[in-house]
C-alpha atoms as a PDB file:
ATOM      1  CA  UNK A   1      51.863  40.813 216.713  1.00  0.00           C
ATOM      2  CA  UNK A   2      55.071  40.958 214.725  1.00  0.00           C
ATOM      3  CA  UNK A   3      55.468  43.541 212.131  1.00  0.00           C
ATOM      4  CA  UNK A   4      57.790  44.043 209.136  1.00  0.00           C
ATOM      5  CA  UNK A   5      59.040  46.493 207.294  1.00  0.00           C
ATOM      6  CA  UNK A   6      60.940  46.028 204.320  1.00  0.00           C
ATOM      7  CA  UNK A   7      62.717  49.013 202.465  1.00  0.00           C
ATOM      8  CA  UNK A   8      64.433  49.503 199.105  1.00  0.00           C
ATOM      9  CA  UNK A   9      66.811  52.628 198.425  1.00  0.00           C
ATOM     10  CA  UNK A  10      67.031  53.010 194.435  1.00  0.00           C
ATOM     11  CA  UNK A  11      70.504  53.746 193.994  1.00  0.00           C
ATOM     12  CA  UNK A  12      71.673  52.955 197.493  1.00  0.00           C
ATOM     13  CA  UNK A  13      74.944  50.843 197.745  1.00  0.00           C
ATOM     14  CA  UNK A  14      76.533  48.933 200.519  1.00  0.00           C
ATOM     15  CA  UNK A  15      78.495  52.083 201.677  1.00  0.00           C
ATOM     16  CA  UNK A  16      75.714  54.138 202.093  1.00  0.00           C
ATOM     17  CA  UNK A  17      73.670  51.160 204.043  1.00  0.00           C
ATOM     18  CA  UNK A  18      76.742  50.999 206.846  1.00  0.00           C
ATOM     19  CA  UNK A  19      76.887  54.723 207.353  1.00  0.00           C
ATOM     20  CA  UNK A  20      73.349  54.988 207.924  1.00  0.00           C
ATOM     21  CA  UNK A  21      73.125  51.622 210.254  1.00  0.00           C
ATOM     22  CA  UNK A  22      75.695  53.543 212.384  1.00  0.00           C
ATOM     23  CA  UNK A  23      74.001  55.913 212.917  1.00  0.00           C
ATOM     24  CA  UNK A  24      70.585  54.836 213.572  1.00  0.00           C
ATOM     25  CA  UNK A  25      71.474  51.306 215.124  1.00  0.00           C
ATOM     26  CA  UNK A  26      73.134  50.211 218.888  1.00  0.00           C
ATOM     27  CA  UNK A  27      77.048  49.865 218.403  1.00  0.00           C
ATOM     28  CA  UNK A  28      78.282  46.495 218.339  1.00  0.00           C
ATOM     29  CA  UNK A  29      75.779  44.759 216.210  1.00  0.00           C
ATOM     30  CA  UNK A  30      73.059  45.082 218.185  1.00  0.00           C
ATOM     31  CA  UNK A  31      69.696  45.248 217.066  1.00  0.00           C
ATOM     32  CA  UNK A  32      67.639  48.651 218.555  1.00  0.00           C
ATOM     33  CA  UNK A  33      65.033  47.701 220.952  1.00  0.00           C
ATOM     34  CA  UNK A  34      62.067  45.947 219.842  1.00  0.00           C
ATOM     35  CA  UNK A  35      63.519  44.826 216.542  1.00  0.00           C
ATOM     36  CA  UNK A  36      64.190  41.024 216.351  1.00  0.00           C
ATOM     37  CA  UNK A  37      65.487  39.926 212.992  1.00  0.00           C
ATOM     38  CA  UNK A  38      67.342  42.579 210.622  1.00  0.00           C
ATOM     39  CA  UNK A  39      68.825  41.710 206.998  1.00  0.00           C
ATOM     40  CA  UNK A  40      70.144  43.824 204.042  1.00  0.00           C
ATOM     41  CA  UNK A  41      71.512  43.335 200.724  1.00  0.00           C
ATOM     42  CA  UNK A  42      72.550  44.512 197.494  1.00  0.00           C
ATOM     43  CA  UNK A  43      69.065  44.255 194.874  1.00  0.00           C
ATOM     44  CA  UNK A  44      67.790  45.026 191.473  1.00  0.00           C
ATOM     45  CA  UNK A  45      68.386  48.443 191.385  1.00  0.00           C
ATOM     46  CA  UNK A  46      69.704  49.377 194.581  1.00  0.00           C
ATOM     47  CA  UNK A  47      69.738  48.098 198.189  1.00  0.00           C
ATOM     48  CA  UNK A  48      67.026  46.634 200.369  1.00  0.00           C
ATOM     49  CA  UNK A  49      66.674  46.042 203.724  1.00  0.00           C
ATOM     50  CA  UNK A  50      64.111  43.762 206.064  1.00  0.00           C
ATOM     51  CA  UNK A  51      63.114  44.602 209.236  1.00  0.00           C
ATOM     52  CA  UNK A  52      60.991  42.716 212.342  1.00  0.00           C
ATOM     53  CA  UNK A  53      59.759  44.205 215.076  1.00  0.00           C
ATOM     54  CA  UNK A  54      57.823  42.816 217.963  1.00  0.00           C
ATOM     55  CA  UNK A  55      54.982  44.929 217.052  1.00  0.00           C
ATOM     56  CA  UNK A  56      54.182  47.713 214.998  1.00  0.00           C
ATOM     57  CA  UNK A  57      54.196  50.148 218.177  1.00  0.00           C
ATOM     58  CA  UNK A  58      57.892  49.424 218.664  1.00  0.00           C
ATOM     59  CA  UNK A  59      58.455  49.851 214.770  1.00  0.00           C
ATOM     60  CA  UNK A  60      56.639  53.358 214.662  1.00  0.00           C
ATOM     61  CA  UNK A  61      58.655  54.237 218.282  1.00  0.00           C
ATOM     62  CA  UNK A  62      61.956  53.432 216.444  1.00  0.00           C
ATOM     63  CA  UNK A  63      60.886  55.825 213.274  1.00  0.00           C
ATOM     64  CA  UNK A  64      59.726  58.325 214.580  1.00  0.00           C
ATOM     65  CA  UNK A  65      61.788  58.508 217.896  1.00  0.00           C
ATOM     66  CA  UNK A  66      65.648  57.350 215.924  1.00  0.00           C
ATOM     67  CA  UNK A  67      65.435  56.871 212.139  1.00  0.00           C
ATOM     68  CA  UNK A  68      63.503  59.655 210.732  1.00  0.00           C
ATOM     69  CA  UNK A  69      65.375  62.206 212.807  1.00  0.00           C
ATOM     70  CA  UNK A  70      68.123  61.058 211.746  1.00  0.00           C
ATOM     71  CA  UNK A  71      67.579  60.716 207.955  1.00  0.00           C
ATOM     72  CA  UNK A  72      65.897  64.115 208.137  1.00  0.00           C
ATOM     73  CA  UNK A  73      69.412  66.236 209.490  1.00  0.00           C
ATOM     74  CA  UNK A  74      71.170  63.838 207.168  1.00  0.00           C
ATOM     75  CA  UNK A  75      73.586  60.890 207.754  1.00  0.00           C
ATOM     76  CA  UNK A  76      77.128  61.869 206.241  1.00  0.00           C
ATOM     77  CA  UNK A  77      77.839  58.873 203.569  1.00  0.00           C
ATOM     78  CA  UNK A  78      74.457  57.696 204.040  1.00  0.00           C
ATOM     79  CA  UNK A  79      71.445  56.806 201.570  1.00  0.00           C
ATOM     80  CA  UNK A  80      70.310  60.357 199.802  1.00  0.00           C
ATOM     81  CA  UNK A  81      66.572  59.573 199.311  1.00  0.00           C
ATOM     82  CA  UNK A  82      63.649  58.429 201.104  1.00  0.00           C
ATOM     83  CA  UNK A  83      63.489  54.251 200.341  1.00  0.00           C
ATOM     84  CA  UNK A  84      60.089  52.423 198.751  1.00  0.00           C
ATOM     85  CA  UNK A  85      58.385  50.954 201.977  1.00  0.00           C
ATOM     86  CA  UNK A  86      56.459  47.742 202.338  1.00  0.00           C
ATOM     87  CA  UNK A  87      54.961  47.183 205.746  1.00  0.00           C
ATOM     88  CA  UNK A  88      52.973  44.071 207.218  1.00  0.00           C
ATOM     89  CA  UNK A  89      51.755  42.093 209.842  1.00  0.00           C
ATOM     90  CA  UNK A  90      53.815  39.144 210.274  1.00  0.00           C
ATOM     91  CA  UNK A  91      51.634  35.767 210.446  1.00  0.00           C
ATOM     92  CA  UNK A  92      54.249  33.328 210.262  1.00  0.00           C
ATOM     93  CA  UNK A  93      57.997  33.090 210.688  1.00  0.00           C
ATOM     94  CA  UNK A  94      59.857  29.589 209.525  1.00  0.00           C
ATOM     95  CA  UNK A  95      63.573  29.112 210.623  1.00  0.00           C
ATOM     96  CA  UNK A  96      65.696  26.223 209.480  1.00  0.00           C
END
């Protein structure tokens, strides 16, 4: 089942969002493996970005195996503090 994960950095700007996508994401654009639909933008009070993965296994395998690694030596330029996470199961998805 697909899962989502949506974070928000209080505080965290654009700059800070590119910096640590760089360093935690595929060059080129790409989306890491098992993650099928990625947005981010500016919100009240900081930045916020939404995740999907094709399940939660390949969510928890890119935490714990790429992100948190990375956010715990530090990304130079990137967000300072852990972000407020919402995670669920995704029932539906509607595209235009």
């Amino acid at each position: 089942m697909p899962y989502g994960i949506v974070h928000h950095f209080a505080g965290g700007t654009k700059s800070q969002y590119e910096a640590s996508i760089a360093a935690v994401h595929p060059a080129g654009g790409a989306l890491p493996k098992g993650q099928t639909f990625h947005a981010a933008g500016p919100s009240a009070g900081g930045w916020t970005i939404v995740a999907i993965h094709d399940s939660k296994a390949s969510w928890e395998a890119f935490r714990d195996g790429i992100l948190m690694p990375a956010m715990s030596k530090g990304i130079k330029g990137g967000f300072t503090s852990p972000p407020q996470e919402t995670a669920f199961e995704v029932d539906s998805v509607h595209k235009s």
